[in-house]
PDB file of N, CA and C in Angstrom:
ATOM      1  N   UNK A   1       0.813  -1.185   0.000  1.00  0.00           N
ATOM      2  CA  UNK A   1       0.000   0.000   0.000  1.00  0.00           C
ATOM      3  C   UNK A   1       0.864   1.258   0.000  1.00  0.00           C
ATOM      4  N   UNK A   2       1.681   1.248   0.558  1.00  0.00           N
ATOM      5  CA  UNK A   2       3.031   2.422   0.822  1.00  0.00           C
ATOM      6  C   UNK A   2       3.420   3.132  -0.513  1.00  0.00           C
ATOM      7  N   UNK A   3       3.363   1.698  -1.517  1.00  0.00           N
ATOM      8  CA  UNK A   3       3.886   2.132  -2.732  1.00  0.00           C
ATOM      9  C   UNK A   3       2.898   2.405  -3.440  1.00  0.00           C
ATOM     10  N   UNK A   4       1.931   2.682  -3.888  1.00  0.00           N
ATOM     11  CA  UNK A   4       0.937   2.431  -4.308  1.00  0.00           C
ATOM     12  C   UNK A   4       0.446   4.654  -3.941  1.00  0.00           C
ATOM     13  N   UNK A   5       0.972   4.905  -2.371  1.00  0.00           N
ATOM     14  CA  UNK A   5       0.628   6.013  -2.500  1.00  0.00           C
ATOM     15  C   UNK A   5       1.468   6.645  -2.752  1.00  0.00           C
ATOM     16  N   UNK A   6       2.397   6.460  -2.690  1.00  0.00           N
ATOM     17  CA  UNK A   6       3.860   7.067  -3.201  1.00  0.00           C
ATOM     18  C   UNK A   6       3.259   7.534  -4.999  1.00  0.00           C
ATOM     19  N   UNK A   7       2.993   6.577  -5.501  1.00  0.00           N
ATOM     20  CA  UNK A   7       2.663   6.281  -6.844  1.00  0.00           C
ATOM     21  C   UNK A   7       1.773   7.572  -6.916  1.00  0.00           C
ATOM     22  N   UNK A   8       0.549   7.427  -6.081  1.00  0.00           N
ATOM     23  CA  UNK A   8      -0.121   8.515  -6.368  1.00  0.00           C
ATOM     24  C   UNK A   8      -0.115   9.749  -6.018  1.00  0.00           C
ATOM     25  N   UNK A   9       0.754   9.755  -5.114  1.00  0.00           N
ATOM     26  CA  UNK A   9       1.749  11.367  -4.719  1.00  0.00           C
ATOM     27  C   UNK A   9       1.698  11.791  -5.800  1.00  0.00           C
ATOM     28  N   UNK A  10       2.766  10.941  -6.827  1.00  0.00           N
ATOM     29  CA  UNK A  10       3.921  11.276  -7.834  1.00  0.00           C
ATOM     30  C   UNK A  10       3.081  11.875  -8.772  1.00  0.00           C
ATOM     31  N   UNK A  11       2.218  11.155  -9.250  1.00  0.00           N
ATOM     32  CA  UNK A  11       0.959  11.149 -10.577  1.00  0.00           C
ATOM     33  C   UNK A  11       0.402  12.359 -10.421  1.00  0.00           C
ATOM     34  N   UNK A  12      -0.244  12.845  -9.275  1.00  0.00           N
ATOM     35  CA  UNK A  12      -0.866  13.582  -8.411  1.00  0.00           C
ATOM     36  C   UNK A  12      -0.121  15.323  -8.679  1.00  0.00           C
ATOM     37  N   UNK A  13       0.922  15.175  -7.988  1.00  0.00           N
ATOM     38  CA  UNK A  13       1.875  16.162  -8.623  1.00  0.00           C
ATOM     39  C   UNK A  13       2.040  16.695  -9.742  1.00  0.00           C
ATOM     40  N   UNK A  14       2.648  15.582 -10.806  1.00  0.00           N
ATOM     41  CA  UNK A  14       2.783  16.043 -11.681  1.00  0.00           C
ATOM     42  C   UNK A  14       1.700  16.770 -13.043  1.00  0.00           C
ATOM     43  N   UNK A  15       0.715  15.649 -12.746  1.00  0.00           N
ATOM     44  CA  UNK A  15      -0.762  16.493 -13.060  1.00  0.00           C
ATOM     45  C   UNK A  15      -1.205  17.975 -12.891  1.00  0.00           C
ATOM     46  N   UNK A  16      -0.854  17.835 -11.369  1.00  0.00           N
ATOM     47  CA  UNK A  16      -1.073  19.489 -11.030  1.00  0.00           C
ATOM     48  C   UNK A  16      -0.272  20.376 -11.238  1.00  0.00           C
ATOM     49  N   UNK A  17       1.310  19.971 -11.755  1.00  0.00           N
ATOM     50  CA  UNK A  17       1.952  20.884 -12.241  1.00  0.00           C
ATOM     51  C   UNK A  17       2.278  20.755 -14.207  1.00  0.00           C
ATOM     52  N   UNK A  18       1.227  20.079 -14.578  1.00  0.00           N
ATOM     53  CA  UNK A  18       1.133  20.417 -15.914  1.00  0.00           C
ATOM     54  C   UNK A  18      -0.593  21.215 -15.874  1.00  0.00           C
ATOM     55  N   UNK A  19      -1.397  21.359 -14.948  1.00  0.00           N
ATOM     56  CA  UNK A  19      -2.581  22.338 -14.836  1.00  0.00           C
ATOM     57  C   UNK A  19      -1.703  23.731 -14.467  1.00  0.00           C
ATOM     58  N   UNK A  20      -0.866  23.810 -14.098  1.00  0.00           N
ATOM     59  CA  UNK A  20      -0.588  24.970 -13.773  1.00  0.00           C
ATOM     60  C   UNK A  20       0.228  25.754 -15.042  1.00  0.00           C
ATOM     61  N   UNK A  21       0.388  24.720 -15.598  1.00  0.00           N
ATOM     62  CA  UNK A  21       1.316  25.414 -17.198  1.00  0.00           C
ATOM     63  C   UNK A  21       0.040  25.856 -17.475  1.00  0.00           C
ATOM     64  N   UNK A  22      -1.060  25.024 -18.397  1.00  0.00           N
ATOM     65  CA  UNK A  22      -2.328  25.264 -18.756  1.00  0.00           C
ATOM     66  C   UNK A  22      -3.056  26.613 -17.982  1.00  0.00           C
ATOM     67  N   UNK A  23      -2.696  27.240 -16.423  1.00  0.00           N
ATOM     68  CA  UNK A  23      -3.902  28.124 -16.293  1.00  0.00           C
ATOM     69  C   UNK A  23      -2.582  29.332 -16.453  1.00  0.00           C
ATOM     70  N   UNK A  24      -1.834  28.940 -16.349  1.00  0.00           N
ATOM     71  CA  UNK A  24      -0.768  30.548 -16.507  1.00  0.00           C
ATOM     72  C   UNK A  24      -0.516  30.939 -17.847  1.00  0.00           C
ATOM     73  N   UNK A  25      -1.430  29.942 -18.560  1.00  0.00           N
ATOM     74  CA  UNK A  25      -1.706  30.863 -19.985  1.00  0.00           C
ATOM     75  C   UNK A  25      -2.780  31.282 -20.497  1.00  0.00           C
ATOM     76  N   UNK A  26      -3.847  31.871 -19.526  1.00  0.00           N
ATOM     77  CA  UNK A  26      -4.950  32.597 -19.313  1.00  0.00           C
ATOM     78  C   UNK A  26      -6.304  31.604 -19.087  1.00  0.00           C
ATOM     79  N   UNK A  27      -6.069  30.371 -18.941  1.00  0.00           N
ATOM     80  CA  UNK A  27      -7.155  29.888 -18.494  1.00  0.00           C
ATOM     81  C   UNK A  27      -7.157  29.048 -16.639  1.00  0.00           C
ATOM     82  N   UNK A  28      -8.097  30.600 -16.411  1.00  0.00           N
ATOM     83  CA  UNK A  28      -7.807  29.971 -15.014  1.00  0.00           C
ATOM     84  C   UNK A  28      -8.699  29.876 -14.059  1.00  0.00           C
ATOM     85  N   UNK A  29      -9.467  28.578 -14.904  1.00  0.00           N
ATOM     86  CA  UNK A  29     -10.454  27.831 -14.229  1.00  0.00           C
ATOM     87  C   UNK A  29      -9.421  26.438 -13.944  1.00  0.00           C
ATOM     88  N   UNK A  30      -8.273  26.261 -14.005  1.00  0.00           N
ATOM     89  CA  UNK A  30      -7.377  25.280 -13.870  1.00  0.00           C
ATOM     90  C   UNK A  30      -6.559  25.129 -12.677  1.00  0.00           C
ATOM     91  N   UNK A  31      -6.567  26.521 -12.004  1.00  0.00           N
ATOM     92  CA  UNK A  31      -6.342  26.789 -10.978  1.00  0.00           C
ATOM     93  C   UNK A  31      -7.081  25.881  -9.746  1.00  0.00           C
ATOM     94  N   UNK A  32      -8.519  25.604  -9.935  1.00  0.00           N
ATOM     95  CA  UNK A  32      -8.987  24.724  -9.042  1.00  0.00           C
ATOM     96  C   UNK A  32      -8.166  23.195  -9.088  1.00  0.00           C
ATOM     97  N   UNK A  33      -7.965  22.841 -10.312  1.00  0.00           N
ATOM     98  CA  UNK A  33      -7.390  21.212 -10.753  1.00  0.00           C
ATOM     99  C   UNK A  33      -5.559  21.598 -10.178  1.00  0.00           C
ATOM    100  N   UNK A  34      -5.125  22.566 -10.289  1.00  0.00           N
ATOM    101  CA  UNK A  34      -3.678  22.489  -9.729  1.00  0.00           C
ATOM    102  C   UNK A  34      -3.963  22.635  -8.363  1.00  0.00           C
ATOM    103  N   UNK A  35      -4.943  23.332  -7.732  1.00  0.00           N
ATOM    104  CA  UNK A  35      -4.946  23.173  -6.108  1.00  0.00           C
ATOM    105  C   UNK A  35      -5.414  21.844  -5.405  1.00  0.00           C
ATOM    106  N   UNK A  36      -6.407  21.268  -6.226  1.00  0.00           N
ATOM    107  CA  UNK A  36      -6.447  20.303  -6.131  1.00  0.00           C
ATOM    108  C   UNK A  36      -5.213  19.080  -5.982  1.00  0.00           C
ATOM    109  N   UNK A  37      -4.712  18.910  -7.194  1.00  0.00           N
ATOM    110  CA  UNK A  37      -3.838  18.050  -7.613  1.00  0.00           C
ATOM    111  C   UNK A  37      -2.921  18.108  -6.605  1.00  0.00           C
ATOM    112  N   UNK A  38      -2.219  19.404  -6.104  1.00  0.00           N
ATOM    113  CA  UNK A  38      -1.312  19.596  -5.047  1.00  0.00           C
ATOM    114  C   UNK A  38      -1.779  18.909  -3.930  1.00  0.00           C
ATOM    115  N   UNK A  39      -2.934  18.938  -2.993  1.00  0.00           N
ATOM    116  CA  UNK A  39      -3.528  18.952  -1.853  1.00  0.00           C
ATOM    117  C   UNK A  39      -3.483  17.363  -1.958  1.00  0.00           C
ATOM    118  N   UNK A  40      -3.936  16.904  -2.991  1.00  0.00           N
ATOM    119  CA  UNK A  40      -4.281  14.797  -2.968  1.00  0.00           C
ATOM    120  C   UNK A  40      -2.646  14.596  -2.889  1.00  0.00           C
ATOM    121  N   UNK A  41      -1.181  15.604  -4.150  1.00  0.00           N
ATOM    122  CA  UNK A  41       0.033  14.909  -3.542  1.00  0.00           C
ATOM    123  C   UNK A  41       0.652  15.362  -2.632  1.00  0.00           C
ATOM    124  N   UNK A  42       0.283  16.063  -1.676  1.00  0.00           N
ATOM    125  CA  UNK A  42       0.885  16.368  -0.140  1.00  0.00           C
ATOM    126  C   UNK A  42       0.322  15.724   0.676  1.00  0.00           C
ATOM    127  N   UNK A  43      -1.816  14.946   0.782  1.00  0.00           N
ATOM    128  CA  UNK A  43      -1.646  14.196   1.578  1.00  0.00           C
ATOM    129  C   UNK A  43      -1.247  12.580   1.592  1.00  0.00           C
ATOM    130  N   UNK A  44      -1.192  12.431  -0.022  1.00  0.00           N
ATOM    131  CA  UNK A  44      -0.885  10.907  -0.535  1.00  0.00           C
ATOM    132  C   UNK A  44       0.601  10.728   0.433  1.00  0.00           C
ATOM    133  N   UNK A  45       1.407  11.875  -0.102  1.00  0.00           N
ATOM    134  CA  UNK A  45       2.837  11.426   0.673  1.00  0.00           C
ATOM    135  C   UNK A  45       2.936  11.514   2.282  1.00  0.00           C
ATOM    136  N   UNK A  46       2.109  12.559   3.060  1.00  0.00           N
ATOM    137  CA  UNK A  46       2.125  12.552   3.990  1.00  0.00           C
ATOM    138  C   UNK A  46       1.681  10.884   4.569  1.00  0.00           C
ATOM    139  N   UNK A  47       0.476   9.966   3.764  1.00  0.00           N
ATOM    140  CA  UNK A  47      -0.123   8.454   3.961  1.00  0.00           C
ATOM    141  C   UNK A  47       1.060   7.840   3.685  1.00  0.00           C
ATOM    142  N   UNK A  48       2.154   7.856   3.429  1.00  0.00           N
ATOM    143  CA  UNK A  48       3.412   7.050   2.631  1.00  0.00           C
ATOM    144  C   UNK A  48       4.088   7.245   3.207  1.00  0.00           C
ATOM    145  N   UNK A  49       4.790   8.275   4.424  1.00  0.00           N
ATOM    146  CA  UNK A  49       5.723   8.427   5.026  1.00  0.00           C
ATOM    147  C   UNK A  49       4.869   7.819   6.552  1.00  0.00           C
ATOM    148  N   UNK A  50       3.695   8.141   6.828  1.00  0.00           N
ATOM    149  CA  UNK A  50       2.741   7.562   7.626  1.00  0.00           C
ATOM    150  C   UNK A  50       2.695   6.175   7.512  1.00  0.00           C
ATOM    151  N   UNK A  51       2.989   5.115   6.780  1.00  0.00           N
ATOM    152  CA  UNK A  51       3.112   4.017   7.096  1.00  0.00           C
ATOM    153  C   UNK A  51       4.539   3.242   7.266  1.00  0.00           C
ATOM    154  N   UNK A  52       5.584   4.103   6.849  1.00  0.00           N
ATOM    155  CA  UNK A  52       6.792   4.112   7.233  1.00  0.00           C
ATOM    156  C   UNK A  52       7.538   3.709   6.167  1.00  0.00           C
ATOM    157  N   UNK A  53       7.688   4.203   5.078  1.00  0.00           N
ATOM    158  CA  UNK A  53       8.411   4.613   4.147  1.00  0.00           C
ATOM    159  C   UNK A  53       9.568   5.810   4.842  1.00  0.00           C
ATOM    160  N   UNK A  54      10.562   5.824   4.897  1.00  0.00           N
ATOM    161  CA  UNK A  54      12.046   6.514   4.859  1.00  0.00           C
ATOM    162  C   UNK A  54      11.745   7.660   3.689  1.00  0.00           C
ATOM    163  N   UNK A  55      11.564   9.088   4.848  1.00  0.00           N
ATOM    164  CA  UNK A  55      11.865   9.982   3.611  1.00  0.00           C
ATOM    165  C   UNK A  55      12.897  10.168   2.602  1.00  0.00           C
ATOM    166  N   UNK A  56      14.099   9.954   3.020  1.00  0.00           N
ATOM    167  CA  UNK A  56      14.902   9.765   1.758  1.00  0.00           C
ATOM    168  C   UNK A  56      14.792   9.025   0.375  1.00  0.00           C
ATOM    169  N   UNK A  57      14.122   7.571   0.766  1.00  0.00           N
ATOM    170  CA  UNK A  57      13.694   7.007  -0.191  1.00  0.00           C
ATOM    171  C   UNK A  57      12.419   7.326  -0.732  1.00  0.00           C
ATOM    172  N   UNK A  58      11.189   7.812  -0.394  1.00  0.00           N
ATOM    173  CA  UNK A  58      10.364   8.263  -0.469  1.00  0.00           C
ATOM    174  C   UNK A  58      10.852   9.817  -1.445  1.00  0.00           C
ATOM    175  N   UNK A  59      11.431  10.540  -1.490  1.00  0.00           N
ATOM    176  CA  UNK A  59      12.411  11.823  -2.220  1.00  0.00           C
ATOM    177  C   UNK A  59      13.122  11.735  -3.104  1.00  0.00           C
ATOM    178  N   UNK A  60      13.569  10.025  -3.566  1.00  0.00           N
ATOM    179  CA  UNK A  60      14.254   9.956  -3.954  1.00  0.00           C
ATOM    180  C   UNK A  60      13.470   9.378  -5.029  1.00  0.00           C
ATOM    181  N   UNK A  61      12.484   8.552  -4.730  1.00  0.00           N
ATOM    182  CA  UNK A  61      11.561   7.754  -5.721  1.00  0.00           C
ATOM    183  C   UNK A  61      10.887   8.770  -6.393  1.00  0.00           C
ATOM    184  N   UNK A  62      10.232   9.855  -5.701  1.00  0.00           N
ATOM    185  CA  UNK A  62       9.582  11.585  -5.762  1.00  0.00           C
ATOM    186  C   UNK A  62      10.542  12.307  -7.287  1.00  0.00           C
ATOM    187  N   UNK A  63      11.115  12.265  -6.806  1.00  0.00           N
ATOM    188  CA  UNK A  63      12.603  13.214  -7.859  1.00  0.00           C
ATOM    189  C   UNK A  63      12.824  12.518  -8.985  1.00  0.00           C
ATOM    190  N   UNK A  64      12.958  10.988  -9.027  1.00  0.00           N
ATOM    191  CA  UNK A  64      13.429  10.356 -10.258  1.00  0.00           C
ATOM    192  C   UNK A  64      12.198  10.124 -11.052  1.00  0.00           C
ATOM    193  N   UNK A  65      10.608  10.169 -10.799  1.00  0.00           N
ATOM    194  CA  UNK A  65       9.802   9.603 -11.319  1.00  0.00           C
ATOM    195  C   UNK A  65       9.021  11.229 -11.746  1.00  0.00           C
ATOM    196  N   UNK A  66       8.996  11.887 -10.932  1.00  0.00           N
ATOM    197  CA  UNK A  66       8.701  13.543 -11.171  1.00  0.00           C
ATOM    198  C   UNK A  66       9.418  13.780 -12.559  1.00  0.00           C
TER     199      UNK A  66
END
């Protein structure tokens, strides 16, 4: 399960930081989907370090798959 939210941290993230390309070029009803997207990968990882995943590895999996 650990990995699984890690996974959806990652997905999660990066989603919301390709909505944020999309609303900083004048459409910014996208702004809800990047606040979104952020909020599910800060608490996905917060559930992933919560079951005891090692932040380093957890940062490290974050960084190479980002």
């Amino acid at each position: 399960m650990t990995w699984l939210f890690l996974a959806g941290a990652v997905l999660s993230e990066v989603g919301a930081t390709l909505a944020l390309r999309v609303a900083s070029g004048g459409r910014r009803a996208w702004y809800a989907v990047v606040v979104t997207g952020y909020l599910a990968a800060f608490t996905l990882l917060a559930l992933t370090l919560g079951t005891g995943l090692g932040i380093g590895v957890a940062y490290g999996v974050w960084a190479a798959a980002g």
